[in-house]
Protein backbone atom coordinates (compact mmCIF):
# COMPACT_ATOMS: atom_id res chain seq x y z
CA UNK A 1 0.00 0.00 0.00
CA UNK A 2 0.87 3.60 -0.44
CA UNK A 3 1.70 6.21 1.99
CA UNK A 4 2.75 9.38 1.31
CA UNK A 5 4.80 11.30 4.36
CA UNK A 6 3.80 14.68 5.36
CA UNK A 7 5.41 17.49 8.42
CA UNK A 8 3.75 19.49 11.11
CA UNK A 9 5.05 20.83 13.56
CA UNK A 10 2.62 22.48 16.11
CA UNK A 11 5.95 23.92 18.16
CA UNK A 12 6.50 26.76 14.58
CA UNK A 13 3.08 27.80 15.03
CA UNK A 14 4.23 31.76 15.87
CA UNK A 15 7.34 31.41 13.33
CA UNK A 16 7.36 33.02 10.00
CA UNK A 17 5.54 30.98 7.34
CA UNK A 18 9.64 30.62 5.18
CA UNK A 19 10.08 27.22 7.48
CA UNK A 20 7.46 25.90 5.42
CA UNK A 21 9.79 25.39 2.22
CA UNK A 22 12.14 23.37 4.55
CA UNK A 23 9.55 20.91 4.28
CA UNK A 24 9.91 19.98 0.97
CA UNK A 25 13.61 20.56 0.75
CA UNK A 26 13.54 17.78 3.14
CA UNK A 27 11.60 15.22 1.05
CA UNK A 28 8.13 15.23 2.11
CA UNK A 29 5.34 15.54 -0.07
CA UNK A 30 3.49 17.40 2.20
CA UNK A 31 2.57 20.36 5.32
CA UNK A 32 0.15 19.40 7.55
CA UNK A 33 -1.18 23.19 8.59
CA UNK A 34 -1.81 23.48 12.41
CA UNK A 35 -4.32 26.14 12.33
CA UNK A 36 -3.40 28.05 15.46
CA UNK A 37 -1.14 31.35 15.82
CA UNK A 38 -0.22 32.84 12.94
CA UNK A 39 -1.89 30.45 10.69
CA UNK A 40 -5.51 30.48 11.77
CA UNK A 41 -7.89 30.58 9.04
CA UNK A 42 -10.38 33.50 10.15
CA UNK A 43 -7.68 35.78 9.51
CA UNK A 44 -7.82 36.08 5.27
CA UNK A 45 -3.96 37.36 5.23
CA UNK A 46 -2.77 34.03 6.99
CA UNK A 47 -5.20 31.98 4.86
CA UNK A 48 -3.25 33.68 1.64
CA UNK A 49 0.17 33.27 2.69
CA UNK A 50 -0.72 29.73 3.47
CA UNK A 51 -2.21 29.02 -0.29
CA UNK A 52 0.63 31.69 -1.63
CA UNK A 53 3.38 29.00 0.39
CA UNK A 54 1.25 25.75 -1.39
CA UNK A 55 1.50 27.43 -5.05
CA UNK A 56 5.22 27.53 -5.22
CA UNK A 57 6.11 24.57 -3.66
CA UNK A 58 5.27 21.01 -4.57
CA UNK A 59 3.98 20.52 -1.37
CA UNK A 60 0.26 19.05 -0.77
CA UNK A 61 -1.81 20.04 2.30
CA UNK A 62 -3.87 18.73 5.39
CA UNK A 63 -5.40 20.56 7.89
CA UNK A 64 -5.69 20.44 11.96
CA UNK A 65 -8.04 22.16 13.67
CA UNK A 66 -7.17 24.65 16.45
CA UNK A 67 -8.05 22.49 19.74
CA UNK A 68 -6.45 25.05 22.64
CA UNK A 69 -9.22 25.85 25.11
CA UNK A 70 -11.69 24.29 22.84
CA UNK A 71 -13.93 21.56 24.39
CA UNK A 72 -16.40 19.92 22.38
CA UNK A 73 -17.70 18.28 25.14
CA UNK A 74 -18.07 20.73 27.79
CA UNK A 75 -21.72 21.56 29.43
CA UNK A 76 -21.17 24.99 29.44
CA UNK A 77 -23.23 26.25 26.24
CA UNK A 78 -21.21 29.45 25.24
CA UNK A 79 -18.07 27.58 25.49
CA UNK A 80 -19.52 24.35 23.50
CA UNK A 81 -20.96 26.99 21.04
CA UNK A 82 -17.77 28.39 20.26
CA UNK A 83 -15.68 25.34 20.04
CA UNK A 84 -17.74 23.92 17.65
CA UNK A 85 -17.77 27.42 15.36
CA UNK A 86 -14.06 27.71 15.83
CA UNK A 87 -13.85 24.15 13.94
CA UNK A 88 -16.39 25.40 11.53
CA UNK A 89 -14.35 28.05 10.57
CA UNK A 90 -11.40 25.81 10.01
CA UNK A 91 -12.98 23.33 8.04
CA UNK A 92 -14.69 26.34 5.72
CA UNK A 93 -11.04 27.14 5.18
CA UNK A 94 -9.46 24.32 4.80
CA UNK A 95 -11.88 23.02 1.52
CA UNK A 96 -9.66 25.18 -0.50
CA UNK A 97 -6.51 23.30 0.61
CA UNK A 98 -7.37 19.63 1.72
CA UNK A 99 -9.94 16.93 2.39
CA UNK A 100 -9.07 16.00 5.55
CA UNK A 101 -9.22 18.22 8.60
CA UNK A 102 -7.78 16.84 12.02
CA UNK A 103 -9.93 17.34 15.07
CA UNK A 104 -9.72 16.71 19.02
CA UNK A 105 -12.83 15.45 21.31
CA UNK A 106 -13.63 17.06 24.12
CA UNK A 107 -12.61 16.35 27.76
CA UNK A 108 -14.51 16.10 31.29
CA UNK A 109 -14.46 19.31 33.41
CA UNK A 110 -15.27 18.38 37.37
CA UNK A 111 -18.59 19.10 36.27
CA UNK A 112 -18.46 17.03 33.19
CA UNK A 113 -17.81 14.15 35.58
CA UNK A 114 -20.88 13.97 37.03
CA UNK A 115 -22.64 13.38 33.69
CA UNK A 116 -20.60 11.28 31.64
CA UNK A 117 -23.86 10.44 30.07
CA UNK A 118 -24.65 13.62 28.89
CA UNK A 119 -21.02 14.55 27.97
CA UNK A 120 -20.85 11.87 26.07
CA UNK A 121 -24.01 12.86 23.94
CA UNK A 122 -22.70 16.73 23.61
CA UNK A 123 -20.07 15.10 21.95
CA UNK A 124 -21.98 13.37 19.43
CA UNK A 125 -24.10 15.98 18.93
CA UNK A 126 -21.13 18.65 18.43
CA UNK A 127 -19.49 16.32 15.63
CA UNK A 128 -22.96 15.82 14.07
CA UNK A 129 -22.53 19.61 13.24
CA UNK A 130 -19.13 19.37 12.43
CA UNK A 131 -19.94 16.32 10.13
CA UNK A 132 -22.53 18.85 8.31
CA UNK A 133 -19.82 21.47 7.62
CA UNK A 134 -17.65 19.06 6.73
CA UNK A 135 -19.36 17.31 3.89
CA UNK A 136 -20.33 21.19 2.80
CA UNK A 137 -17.33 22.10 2.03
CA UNK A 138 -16.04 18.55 0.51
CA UNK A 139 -13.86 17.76 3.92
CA UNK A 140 -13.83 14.33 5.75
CA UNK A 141 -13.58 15.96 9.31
CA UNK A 142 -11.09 13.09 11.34
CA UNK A 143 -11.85 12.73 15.22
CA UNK A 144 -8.12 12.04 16.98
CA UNK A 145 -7.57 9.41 19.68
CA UNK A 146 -6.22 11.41 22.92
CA UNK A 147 -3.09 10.91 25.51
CA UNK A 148 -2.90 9.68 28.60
CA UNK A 149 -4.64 12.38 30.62
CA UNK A 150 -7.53 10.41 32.17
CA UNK A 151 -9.91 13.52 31.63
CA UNK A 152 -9.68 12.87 27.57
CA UNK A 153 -12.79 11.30 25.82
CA UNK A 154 -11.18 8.84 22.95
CA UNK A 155 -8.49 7.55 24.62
CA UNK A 156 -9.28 3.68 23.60
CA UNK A 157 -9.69 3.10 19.61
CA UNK A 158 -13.08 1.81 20.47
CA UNK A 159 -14.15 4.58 22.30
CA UNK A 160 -13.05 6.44 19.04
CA UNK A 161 -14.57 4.52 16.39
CA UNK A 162 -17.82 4.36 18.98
CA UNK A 163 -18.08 8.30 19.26
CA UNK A 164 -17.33 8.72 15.58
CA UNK A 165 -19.75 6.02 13.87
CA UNK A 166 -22.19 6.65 11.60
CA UNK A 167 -22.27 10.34 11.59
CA UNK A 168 -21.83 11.81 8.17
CA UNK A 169 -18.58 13.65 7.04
CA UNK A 170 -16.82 12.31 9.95
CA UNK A 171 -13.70 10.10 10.03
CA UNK A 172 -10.84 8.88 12.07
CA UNK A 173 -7.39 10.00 12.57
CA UNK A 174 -5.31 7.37 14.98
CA UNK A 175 -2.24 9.16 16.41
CA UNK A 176 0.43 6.30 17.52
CA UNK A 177 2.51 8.71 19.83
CA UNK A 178 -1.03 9.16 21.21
CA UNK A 179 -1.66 5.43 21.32
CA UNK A 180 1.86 4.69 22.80
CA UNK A 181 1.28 7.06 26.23
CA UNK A 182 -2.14 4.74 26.94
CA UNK A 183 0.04 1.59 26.24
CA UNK A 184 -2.17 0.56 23.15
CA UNK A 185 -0.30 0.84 20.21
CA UNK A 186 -1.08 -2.81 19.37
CA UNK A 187 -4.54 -2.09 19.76
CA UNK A 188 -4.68 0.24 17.47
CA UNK A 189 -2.71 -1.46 14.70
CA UNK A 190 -5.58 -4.00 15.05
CA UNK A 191 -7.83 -1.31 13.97
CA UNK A 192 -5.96 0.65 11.67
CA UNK A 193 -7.52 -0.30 7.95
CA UNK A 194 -10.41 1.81 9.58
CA UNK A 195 -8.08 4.80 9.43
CA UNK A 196 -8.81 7.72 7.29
CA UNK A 197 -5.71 9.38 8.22
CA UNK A 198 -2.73 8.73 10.49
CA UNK A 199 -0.37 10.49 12.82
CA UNK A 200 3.34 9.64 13.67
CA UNK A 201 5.41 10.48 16.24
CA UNK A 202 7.33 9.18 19.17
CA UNK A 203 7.69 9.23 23.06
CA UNK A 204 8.63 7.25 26.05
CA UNK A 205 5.43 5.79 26.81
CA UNK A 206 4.08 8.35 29.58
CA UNK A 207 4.66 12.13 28.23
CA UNK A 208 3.08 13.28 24.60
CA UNK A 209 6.68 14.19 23.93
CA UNK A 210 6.33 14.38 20.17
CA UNK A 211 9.83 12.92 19.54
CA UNK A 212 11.93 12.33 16.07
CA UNK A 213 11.15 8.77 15.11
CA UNK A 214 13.14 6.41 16.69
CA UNK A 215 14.42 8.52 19.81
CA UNK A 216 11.36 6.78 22.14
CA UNK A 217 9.73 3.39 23.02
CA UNK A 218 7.73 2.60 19.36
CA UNK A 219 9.23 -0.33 17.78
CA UNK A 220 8.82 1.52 14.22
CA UNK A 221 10.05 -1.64 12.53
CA UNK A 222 6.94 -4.12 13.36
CA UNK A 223 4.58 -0.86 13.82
CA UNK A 224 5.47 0.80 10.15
CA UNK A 225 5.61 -2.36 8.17
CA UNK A 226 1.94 -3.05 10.04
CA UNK A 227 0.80 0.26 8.86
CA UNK A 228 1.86 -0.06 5.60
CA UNK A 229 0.09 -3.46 4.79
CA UNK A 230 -3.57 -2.35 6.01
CA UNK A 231 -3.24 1.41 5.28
CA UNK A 232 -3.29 3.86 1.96
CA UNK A 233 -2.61 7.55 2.21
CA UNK A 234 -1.01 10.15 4.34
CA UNK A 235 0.84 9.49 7.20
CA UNK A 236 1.60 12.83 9.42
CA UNK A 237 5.21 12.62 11.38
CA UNK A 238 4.69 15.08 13.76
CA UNK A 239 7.76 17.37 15.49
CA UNK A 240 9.64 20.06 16.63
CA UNK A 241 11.79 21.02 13.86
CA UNK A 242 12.94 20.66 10.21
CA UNK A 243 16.17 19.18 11.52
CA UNK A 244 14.07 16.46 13.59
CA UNK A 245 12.07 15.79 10.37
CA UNK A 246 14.61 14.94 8.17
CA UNK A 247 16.10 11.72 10.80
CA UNK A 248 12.05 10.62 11.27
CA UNK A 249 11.80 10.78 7.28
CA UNK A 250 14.73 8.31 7.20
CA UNK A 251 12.87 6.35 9.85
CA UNK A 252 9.96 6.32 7.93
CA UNK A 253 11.63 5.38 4.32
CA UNK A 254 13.09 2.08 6.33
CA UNK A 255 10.12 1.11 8.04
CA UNK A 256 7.12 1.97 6.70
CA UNK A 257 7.13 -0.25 3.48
């Protein structure tokens, strides 16, 4: 199967927009946008610069949503409200550039915790929304699995695929540096021909650490070469610099085929 490596790097998301060509002067084929800082889409001269950086490079584009003080799961209305808009907005920017837009759950607040129940159908109802943007503007809008903070919905891939099922223009991103601070990378190998896209990155096991490839606890050998037998399309590395994404690009040429 075929998988195509992109970069992002949520650490450059206050640098100047020139790092981007480092990206493809590295080898990858594409820039997966964080849209926070000075990339967020509501703001048309970031939104330009961004398609101005895509149109003289060869570089492709995904999206992920801004997620910082967002909570789609929250029982406070004004705050839900806005979380889900904020996506909105993204993914009404993003049909331009991509069709696939990265998006966190929500969490439990102390109040949350009380009513799991009704957290849990905020949640549904909030990507139900999102889902409806989404297929407006031509976008398959992909729900992340979480770290190892206990207060994160989607933790457990069947927790993801559960919150995520059958809702229209709504799809399924499983993050393995994610995966490998709950101690279920295996379980979500199982799982992973029901990815519609895929994060990389590494860690110890404990921290979301977003490490080069190879400097934590993922066995990239057995994990990459079960990647690329089930799944077809882009595969995210995730880090901290252009100098970090050229050694994980070398990872990823040895082990993902």
């Amino acid at each position: 199967m075929t998988i195509r490596p992109y970069f992002s790097s949520s650490a450059k998301v206050w640098d100047d927009i020139t790092w981007v060509y480092g990206i493809e002067e590295a080898g990858y084929a594409g820039w997966e946008i964080v849209a926070d800082g000075n990339y967020r889409f509501e703001q048309p001269e970031n939104l330009e610069k961004i398609k101005e950086v895509l149109a003289s490079t060869g570089l492709k584009a995904t999206v992920h949503a801004p997620y910082g003080d967002l909570n789609l799961a929250t029982l406070n209305d004004p705050i839900w409200r806005e979380s889900i808009r904020q996506i909105e907005v993204c993914i009404a920017g993003a049909g331009d550039l991509t069709d696939r837009v990265t998006i966190h759950p929500g969490y439990l607040s102390p109040a949350g915790k009380l009513l799991p129940g009704k957290v849990w159908d905020l949640q549904r109802e909030a990507l139900r929304r999102i889902g409806k943007c989404a297929v407006e503007h031509g976008v398959l809008a992909c729900l992340e699995n979480m770290i190892s903070a206990k207060e994160f919905l989607c933790r457990d891939v069947g927790e993801l695929m559960g919150m995520a099922g059958g809702i229209e223009g709504i799809g399924l991103t499983f993050d393995f540096g994610h995966a490998n601070t709950v101690g279920k990378v295996p379980e979500f190998l199982a799982q992973v021909g029901s990815a519609n896209h895929i994060h990389i990155h590494d860690n110890r096991g404990v921290l979301d650490e977003h490490l080069m490839l190879g400097a934590g606890t993922i066995d990239w050998k057995s994990v990459g070469k079960a990647i690329a037998a089930r799944y077809s399309g882009v595969a995210v590395i995730e880090g901290r610099s252009v100098e970090e994404a050229k050694k994980s690009l070398a990872v990823f040429q040895e082990c993902f085929v």
